[in-house]
Protein backbone atom coordinates (compact mmCIF):
# COMPACT_ATOMS: atom_id res chain seq x y z
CA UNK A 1 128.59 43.55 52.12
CA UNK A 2 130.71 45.28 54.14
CA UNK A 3 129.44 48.72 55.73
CA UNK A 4 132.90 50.24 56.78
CA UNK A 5 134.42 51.34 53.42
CA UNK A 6 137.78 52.48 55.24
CA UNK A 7 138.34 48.99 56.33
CA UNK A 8 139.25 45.81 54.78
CA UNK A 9 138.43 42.70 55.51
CA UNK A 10 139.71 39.59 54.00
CA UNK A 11 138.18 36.31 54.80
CA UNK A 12 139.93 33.38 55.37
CA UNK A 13 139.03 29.95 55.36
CA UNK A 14 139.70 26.13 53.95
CA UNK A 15 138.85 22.87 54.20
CA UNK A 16 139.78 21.33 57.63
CA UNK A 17 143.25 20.05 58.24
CA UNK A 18 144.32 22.18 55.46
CA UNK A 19 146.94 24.00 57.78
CA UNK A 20 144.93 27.50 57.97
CA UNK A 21 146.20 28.30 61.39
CA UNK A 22 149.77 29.05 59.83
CA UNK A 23 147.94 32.05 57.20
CA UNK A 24 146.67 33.23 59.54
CA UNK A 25 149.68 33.42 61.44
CA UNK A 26 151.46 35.05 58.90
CA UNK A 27 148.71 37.59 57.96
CA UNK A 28 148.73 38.69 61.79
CA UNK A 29 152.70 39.00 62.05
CA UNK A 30 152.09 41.50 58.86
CA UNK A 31 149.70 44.37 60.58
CA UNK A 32 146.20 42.95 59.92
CA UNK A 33 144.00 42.11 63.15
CA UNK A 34 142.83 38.89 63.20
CA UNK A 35 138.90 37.69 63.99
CA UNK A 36 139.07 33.97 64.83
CA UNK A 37 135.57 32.94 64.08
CA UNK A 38 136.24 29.43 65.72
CA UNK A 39 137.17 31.12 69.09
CA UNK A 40 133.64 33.06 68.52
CA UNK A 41 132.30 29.84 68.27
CA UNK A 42 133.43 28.78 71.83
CA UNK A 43 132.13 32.20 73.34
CA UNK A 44 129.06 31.84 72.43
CA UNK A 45 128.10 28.48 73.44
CA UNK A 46 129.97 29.07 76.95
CA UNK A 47 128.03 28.08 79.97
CA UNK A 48 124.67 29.92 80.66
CA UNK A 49 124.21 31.41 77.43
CA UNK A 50 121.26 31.86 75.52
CA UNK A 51 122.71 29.79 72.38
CA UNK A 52 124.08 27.02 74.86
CA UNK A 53 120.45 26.22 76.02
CA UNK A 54 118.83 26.39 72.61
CA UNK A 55 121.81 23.69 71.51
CA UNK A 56 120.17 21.63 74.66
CA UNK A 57 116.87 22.14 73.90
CA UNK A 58 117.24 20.50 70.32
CA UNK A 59 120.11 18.06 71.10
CA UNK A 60 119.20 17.22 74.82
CA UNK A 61 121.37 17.29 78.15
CA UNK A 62 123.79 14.59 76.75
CA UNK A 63 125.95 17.45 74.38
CA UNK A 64 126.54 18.78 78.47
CA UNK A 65 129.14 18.19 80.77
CA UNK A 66 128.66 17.22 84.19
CA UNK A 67 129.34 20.71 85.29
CA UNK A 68 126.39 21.73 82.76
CA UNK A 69 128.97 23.13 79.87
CA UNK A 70 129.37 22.01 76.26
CA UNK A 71 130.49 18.65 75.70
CA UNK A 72 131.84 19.45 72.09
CA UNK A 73 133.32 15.91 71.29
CA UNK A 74 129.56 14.59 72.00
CA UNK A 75 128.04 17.00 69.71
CA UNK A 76 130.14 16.44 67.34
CA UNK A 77 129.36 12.82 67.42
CA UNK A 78 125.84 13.75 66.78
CA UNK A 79 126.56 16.19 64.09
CA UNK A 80 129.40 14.96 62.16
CA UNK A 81 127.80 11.82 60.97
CA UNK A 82 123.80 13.38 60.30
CA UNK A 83 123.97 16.18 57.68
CA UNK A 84 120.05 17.37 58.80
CA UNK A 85 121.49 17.54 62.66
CA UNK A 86 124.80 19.58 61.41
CA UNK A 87 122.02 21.59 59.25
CA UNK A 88 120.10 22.57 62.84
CA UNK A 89 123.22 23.07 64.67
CA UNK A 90 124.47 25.88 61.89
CA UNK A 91 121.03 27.60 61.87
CA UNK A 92 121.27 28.00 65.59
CA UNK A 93 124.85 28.87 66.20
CA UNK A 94 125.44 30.63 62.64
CA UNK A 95 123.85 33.58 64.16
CA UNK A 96 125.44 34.38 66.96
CA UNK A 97 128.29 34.00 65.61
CA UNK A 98 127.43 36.58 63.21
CA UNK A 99 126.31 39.07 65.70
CA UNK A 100 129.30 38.66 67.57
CA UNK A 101 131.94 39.31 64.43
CA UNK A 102 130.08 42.34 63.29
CA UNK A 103 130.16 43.51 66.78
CA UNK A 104 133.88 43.20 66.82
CA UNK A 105 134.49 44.62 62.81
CA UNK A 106 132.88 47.81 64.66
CA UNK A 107 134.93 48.11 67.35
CA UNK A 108 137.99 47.52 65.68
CA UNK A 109 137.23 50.12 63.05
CA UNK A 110 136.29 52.35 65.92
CA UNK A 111 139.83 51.98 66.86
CA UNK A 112 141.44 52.60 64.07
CA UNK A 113 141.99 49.33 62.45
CA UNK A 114 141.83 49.22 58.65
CA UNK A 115 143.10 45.73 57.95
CA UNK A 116 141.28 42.96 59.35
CA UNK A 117 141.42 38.74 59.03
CA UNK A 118 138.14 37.32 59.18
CA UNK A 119 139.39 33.77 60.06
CA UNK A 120 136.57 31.31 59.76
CA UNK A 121 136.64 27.34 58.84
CA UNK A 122 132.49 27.94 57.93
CA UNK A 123 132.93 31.37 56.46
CA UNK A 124 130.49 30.33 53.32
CA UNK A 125 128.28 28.08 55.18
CA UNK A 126 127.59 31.23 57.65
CA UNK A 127 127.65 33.65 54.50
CA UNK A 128 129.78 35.58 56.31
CA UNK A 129 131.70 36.16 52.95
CA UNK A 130 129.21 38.54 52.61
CA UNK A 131 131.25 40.69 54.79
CA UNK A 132 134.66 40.39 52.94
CA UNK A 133 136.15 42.35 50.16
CA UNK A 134 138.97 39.44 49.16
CA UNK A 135 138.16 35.99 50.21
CA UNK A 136 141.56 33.25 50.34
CA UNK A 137 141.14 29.34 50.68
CA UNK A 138 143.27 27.05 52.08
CA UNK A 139 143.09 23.66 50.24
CA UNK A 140 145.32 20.58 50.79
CA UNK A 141 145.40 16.97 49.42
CA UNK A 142 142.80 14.79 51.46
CA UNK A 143 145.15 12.36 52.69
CA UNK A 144 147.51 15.07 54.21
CA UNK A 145 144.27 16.65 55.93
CA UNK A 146 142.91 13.47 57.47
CA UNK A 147 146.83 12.49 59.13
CA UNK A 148 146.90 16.50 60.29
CA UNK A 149 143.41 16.17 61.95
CA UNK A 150 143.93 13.01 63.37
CA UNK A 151 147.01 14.15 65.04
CA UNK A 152 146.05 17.30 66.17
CA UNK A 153 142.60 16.23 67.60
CA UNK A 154 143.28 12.30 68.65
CA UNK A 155 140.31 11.28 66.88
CA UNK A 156 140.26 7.91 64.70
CA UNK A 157 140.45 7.44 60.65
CA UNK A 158 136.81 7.36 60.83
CA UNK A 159 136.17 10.54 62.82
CA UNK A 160 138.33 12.62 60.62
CA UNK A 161 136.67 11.37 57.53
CA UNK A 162 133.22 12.33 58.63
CA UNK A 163 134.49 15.75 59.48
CA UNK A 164 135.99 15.85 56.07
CA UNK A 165 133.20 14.83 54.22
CA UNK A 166 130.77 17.27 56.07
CA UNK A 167 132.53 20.66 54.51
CA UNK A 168 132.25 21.81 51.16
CA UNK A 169 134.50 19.98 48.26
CA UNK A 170 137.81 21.41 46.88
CA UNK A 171 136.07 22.99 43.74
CA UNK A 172 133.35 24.86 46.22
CA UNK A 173 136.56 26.62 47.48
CA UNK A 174 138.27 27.60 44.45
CA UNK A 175 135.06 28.60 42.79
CA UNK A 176 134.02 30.90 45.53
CA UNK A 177 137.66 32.30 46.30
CA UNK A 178 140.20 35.05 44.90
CA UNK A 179 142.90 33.38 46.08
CA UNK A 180 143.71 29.95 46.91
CA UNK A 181 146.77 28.64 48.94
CA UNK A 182 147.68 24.89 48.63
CA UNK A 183 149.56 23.41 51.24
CA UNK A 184 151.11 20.11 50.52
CA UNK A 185 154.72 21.30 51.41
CA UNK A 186 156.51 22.68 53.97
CA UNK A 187 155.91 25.30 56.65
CA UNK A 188 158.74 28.10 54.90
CA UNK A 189 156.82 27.80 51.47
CA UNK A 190 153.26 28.14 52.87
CA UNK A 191 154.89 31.17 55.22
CA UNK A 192 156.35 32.93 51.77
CA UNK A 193 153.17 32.42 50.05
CA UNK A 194 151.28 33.49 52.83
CA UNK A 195 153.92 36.83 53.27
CA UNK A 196 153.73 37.53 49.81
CA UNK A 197 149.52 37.45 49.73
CA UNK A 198 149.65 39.38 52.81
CA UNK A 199 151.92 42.31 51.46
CA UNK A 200 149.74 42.34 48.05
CA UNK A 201 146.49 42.83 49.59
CA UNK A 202 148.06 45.24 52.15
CA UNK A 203 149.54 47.22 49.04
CA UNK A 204 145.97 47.07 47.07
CA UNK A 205 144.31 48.86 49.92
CA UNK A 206 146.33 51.10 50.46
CA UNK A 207 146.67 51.81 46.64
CA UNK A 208 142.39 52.36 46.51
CA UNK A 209 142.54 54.68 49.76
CA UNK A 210 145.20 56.90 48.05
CA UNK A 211 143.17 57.29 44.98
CA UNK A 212 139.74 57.73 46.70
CA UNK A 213 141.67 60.41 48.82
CA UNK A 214 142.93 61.92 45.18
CA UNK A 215 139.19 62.16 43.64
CA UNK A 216 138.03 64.37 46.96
């Protein structure tokens, strides 16, 4: 639950390859300030931290790099095709991740920020929903996800499947969403879809701040 009633956050996430980036985008072109959870996910595995060396302890030195940081492609060869070993990576990473996007929902409420993009690819599997008033989903035929993934990571068929078939299914995402997003077409109808969701939700705040001002 979120804990800063003047601020709203709206989580955003979707199955890989699903062309989230480009909501994103759009929602931080339109006045909202955008959290990339993935980015957090970098910090806080960076070399010398404390979540780094728990990683180690559990996966050994091979997920490291000569010059002793994370060797993600190798841990995600470990991870990607053993659902217990992606299980122990999330319950050790999920965490600080968490600490670390609360931290930053303060200080950007602290600065006066009262529209904010939680953008996370795991944003149910580190119930960080639990933060977010209005929760969109960014779905796309599997086919068109596994060519976008493979190009944009230069991984094989086989690698982009396994990282497909570790996230939650289609349904998962429109059960657990307000709003869904499908992106099968082009970049200028995903961008009007994207403006148009952006301006609603900016509108509905907006409209429940002016009548909680009203009742005081």
């Amino acid at each position: 639950m979120n804990n800063t009633p003047e601020v709203m956050i709206v989580g955003l996430t979707g199955q890989t390859g699903a062309g989230k980036s480009t909501v994103s985008r759009v929602f931080s072109e339109n006045g909202y300030v955008v959290i990339d959870a993935d980015h957090i996910s970098r910090v806080v595995v960076e070399k010398g931290t404390d979540c780094l060396r728990e990683l180690v302890e559990i996966f050994g030195r091979e997920i490291l790099n000569p010059d002793e940081t994370l060797n993600r492609k190798a841990l995600a060869g470990i991870v990607f095709t053993d659902k217990t070993k992606l299980e122990m990576l999330n319950s050790i990473i999920y965490p600080y991740i968490t600490t670390e996007i609360l931290s930053r929902i303060k200080q950007y409420s602290n600065k006066g920020n009262r529209l904010i993009l939680l953008d996370a690819p795991t944003l149910f599997e580190s119930h960080s929903d639990d933060f977010c008033e209005i929760i969109i989903s960014v779905t796309a035929n599997p086919e068109i996800r596994k060519k976008r993934i493979i190009e944009r990571d230069g991984i094989t068929a086989e690698q982009a499947q396994n990282r497909m078939d570790s996230q939650l299914d289609t349904e998962y995402f429109i059960a657990h969403s307000d709003y869904i997003i499908e992106n099968n077409g082009s970049f200028d109808v995903v961008y009007d879809m994207s403006k148009e969701l952006a301006d609603k939700i900016k509108y509905y705040y907006y409209d429940i701040r002016s009548a909680f001002m009203t009742d005081f």
